[in-house]
Protein backbone atom coordinates (compact mmCIF):
# COMPACT_ATOMS: atom_id res chain seq x y z
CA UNK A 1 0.00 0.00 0.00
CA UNK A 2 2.90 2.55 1.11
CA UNK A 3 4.44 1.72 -2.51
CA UNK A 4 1.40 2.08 -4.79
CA UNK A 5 1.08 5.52 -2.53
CA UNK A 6 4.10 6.48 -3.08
CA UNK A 7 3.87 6.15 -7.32
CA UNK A 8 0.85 7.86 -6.81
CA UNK A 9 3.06 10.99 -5.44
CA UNK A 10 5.94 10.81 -7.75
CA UNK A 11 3.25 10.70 -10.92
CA UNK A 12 1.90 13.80 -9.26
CA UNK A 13 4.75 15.79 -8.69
CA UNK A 14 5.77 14.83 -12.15
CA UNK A 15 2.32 16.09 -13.50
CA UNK A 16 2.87 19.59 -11.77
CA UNK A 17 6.63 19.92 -12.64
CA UNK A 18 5.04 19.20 -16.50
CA UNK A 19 2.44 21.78 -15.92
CA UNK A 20 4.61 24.30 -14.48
CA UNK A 21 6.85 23.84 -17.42
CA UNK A 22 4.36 25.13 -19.73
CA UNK A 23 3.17 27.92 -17.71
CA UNK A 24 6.67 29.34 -17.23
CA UNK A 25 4.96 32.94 -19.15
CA UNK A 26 2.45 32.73 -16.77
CA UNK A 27 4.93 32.53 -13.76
CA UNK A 28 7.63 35.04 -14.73
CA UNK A 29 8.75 38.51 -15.24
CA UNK A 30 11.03 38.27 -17.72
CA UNK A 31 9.88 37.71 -21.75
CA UNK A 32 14.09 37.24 -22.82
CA UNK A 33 14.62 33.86 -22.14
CA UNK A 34 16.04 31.83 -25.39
CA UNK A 35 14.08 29.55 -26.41
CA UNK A 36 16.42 26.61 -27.29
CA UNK A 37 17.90 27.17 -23.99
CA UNK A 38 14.51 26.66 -22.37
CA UNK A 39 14.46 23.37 -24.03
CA UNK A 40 17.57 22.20 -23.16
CA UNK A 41 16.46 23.24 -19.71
CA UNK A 42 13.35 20.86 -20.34
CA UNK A 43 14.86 18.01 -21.38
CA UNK A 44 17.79 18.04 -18.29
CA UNK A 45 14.64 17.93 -16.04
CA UNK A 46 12.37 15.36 -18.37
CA UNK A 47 14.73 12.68 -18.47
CA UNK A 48 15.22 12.13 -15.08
CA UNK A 49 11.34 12.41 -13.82
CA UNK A 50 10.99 10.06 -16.78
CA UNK A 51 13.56 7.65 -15.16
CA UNK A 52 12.44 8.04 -12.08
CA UNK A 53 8.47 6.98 -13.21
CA UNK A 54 9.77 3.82 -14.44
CA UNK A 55 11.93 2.72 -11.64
CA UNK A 56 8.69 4.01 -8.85
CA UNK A 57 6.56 1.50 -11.50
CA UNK A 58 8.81 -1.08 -11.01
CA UNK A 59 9.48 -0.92 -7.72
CA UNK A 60 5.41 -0.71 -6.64
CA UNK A 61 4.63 -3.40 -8.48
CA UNK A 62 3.30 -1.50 -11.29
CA UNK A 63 5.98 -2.77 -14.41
CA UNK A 64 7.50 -6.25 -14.45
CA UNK A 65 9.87 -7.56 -17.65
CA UNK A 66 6.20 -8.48 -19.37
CA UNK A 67 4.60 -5.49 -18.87
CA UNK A 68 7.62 -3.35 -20.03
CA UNK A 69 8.05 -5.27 -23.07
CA UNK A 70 4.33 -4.51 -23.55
CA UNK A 71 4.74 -0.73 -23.09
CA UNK A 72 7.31 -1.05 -25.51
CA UNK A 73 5.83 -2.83 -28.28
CA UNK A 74 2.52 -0.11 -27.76
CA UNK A 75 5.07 2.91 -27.97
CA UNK A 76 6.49 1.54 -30.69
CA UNK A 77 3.03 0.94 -32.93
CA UNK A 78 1.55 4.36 -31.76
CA UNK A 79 5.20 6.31 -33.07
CA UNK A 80 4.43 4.37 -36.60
CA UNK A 81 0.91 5.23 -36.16
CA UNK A 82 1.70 9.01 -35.41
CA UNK A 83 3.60 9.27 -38.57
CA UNK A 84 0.25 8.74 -40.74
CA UNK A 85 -0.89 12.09 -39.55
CA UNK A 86 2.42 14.03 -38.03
CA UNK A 87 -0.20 16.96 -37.04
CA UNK A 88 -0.83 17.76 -40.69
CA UNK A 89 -4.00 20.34 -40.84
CA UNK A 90 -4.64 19.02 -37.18
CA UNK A 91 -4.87 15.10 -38.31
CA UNK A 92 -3.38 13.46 -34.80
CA UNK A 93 -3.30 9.61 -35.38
CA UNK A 94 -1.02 9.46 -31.83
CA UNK A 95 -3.70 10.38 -29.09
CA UNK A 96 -6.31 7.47 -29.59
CA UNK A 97 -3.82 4.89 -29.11
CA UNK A 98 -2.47 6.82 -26.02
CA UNK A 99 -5.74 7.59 -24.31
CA UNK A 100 -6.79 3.87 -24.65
CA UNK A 101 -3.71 2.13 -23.49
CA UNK A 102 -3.96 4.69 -20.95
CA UNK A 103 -7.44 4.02 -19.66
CA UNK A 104 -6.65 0.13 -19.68
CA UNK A 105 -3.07 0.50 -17.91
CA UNK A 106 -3.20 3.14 -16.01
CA UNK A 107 -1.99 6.24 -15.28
CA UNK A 108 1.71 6.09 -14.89
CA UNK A 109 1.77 3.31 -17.82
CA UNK A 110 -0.17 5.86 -19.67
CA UNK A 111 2.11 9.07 -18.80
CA UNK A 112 5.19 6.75 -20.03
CA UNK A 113 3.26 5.62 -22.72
CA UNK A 114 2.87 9.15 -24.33
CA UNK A 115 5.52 10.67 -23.61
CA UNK A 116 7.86 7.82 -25.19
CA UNK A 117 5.55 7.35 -28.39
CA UNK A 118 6.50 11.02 -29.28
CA UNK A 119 9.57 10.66 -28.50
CA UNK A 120 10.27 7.82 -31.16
CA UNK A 121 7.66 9.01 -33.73
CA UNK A 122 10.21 11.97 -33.48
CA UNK A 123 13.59 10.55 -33.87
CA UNK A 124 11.65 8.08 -36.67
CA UNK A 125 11.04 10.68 -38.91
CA UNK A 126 13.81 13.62 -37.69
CA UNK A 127 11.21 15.67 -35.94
CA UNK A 128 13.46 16.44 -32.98
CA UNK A 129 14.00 20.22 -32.16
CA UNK A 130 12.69 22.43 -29.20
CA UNK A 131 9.76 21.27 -29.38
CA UNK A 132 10.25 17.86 -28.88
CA UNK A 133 10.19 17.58 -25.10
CA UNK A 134 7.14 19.82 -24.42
CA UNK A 135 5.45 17.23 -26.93
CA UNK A 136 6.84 14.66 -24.49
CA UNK A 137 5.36 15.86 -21.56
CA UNK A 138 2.22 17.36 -23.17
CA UNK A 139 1.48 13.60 -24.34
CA UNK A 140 2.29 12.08 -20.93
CA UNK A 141 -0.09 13.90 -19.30
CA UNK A 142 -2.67 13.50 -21.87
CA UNK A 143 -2.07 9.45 -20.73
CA UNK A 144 -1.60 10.46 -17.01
CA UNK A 145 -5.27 11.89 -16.95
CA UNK A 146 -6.40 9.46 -19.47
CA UNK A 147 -5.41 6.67 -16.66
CA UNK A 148 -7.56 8.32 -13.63
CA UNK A 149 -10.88 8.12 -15.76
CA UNK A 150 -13.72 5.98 -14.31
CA UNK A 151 -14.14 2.38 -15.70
CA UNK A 152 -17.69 2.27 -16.17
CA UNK A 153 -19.13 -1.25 -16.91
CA UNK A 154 -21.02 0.22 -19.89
CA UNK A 155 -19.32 -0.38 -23.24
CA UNK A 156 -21.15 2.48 -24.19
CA UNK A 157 -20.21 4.40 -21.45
CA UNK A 158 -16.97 3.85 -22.21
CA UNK A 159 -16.54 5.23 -25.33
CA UNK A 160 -18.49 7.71 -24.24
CA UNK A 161 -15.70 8.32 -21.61
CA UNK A 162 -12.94 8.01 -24.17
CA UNK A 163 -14.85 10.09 -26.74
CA UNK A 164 -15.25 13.23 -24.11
CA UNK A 165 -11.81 13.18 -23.16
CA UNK A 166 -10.30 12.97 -26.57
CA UNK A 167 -11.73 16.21 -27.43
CA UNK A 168 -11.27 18.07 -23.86
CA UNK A 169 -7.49 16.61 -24.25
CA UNK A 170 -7.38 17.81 -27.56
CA UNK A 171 -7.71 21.41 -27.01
CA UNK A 172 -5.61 21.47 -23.23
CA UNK A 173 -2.64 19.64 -25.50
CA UNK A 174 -3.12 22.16 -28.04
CA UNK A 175 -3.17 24.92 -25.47
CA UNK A 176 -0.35 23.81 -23.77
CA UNK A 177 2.10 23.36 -26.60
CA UNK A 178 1.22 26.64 -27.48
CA UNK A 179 1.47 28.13 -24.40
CA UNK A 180 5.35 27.89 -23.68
CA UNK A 181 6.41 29.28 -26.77
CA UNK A 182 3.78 31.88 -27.29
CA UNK A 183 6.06 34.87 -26.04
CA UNK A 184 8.82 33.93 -28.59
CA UNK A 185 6.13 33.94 -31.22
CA UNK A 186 3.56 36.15 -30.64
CA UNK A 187 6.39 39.25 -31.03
CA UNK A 188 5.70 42.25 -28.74
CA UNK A 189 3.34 45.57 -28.54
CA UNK A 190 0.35 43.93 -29.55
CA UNK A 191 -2.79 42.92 -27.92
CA UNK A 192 -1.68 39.05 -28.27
CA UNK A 193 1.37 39.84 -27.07
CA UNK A 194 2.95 38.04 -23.90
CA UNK A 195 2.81 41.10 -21.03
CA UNK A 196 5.72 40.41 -18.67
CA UNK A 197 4.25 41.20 -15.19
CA UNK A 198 1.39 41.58 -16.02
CA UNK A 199 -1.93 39.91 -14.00
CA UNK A 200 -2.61 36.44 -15.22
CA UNK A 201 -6.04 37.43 -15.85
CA UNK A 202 -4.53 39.32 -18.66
CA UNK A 203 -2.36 37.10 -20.03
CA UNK A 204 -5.09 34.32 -20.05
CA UNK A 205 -6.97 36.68 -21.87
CA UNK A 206 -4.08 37.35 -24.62
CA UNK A 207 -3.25 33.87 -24.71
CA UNK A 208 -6.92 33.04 -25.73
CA UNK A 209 -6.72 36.33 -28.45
CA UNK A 210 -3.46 34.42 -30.16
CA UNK A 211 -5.12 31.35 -30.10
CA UNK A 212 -8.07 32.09 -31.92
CA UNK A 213 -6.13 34.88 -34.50
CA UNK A 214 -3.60 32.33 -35.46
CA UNK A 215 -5.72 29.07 -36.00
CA UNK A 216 -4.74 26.94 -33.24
CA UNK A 217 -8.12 26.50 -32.27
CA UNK A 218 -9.20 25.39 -35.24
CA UNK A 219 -5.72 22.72 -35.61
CA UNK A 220 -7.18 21.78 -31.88
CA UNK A 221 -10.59 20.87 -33.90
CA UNK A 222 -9.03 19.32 -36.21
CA UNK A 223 -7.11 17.06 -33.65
CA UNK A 224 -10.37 16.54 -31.38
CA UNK A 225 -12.31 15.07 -34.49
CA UNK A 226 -9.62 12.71 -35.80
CA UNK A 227 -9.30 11.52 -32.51
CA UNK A 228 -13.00 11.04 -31.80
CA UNK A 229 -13.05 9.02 -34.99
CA UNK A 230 -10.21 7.25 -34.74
CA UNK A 231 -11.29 5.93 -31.07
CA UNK A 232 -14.88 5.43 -32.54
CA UNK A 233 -13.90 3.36 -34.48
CA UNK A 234 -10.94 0.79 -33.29
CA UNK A 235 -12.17 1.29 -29.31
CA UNK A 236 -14.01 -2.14 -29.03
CA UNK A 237 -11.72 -3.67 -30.87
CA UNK A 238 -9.19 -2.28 -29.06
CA UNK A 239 -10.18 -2.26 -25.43
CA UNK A 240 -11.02 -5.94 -25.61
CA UNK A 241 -7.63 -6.98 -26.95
CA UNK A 242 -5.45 -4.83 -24.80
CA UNK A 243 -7.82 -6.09 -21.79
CA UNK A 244 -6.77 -9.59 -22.49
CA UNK A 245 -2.96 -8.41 -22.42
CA UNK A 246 -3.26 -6.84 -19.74
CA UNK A 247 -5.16 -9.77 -17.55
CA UNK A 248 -2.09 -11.89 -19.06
CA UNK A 249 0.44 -9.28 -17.79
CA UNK A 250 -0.95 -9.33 -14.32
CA UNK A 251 -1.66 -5.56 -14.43
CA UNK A 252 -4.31 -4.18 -12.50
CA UNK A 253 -6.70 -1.77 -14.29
CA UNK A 254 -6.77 0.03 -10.88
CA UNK A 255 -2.91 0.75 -10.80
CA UNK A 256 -1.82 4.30 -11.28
């Protein structure tokens, strides 16, 4: 019980170290912070809270050798999925695959699960820049959340679950991946320009104004639909196959 607490803490403290990472505007005076250096600064931090998931897994119980061969072989399929759509006019093949596996696995299998699909989806097809590890952690916690939903006995409700989540995840990964580099983008001395020190009521309120003037609500849309889809149509397929794995893998659908 103290163990399975215990991953329950360090997935938390990883999900707020994510969050905080992409609310750095929000938290800060200063707009002159270089952007590739704020990735490197990402990735030093990433790698480590990614490490350190795995090993909590393991040592709670949560990951054996099968299981970890299974999250493996899953990353692997969703980075060859991802490269179907690569975000082209907001067509996501990655998320449905993530929110799924997710939802049957759990949330730190989940959180490793999304994070590590981009991760080789990027290297697969030379996608890696500073970007890549905001992707990282935007997709983990797209499968961290994904993890915690209810597990109605419904098939129905379900996909109705799945459904409602893959477009409310749609638009917060969106958000956030736009979020941390919006004041390197955006430019200055305009009314969707980042404010440094200014009230976060403000800069919510800018931050909304850049999102709708440059489209990336509408690449959200276009990311919440293909998702929807996507999960419409290979969830009970899905579900019931990657249920049988993971009854054979001995993993709980109640671990985090």
């Amino acid at each position: 019980m103290k163990t399975s607490l215990f991953s329950r803490i360090v997935i938390a403290l990883t999900a707020f170290a994510s969050l905080a990472m992409f609310a750095w505007p929000l938290l800060i005076e200063s707009s002159g912070a270089d952007e590739s250096r704020v990735a490197q600064t990402v990735f030093i931090v990433l790698m480590p809270l990614l490490l350190v998931v795995v090993l909590v897994e393991f040592a709670s119980g949560g990951l054996d050798s099968k299981q970890l061969a299974l999250l493996g072989v899953l990353t692997a399929l969703n980075a060859v999925i991802r490269i179907l759509g690569a975000g082209t006019s907001g067509i996501e093949t990655a998320f449905f695959l993530i929110i799924i596996g997710a939802f049957v696995f759990g949330s730190g299998f989940g959180f490793l699960l999304g994070s590590g699909s981009l991760l080789v989806s990027a290297l697969l097809m030379g996608g890696v820049g500073p970007w890549l590890p905001f992707q990282m952690m935007a997709a983990g916690l797209i499968g961290l959340v994904a993890g915690l939903l209810p597990k109605p006995k419904s098939r129905w409700l379900e996909l109705l679950a799945l459904v409602a989540f893959a477009i409310v995840g749609a638009f917060v990964y969106g958000a956030l991946m736009t979020l941390w580099n919006w004041p390197f983008l955006a430019g200055v001395g305009t009314d969707i320009s980042y404010l440094p020190g200014a009230s976060l009521g403000e800069n919510l309120l800018r931050f909304f104004k850049y999102e709708s003037l440059t489209g990336g609500l509408l690449w959200d849309t276009g990311r919440a639909i293909t998702t929807s889809v996507l999960i419409l149509l290979t969830a009970p397929a899905l579900l019931a196959t990657l249920k049988r794995a993971a009854s054979r893998a001995g993993i709980s659908r109640k671990a985090s």
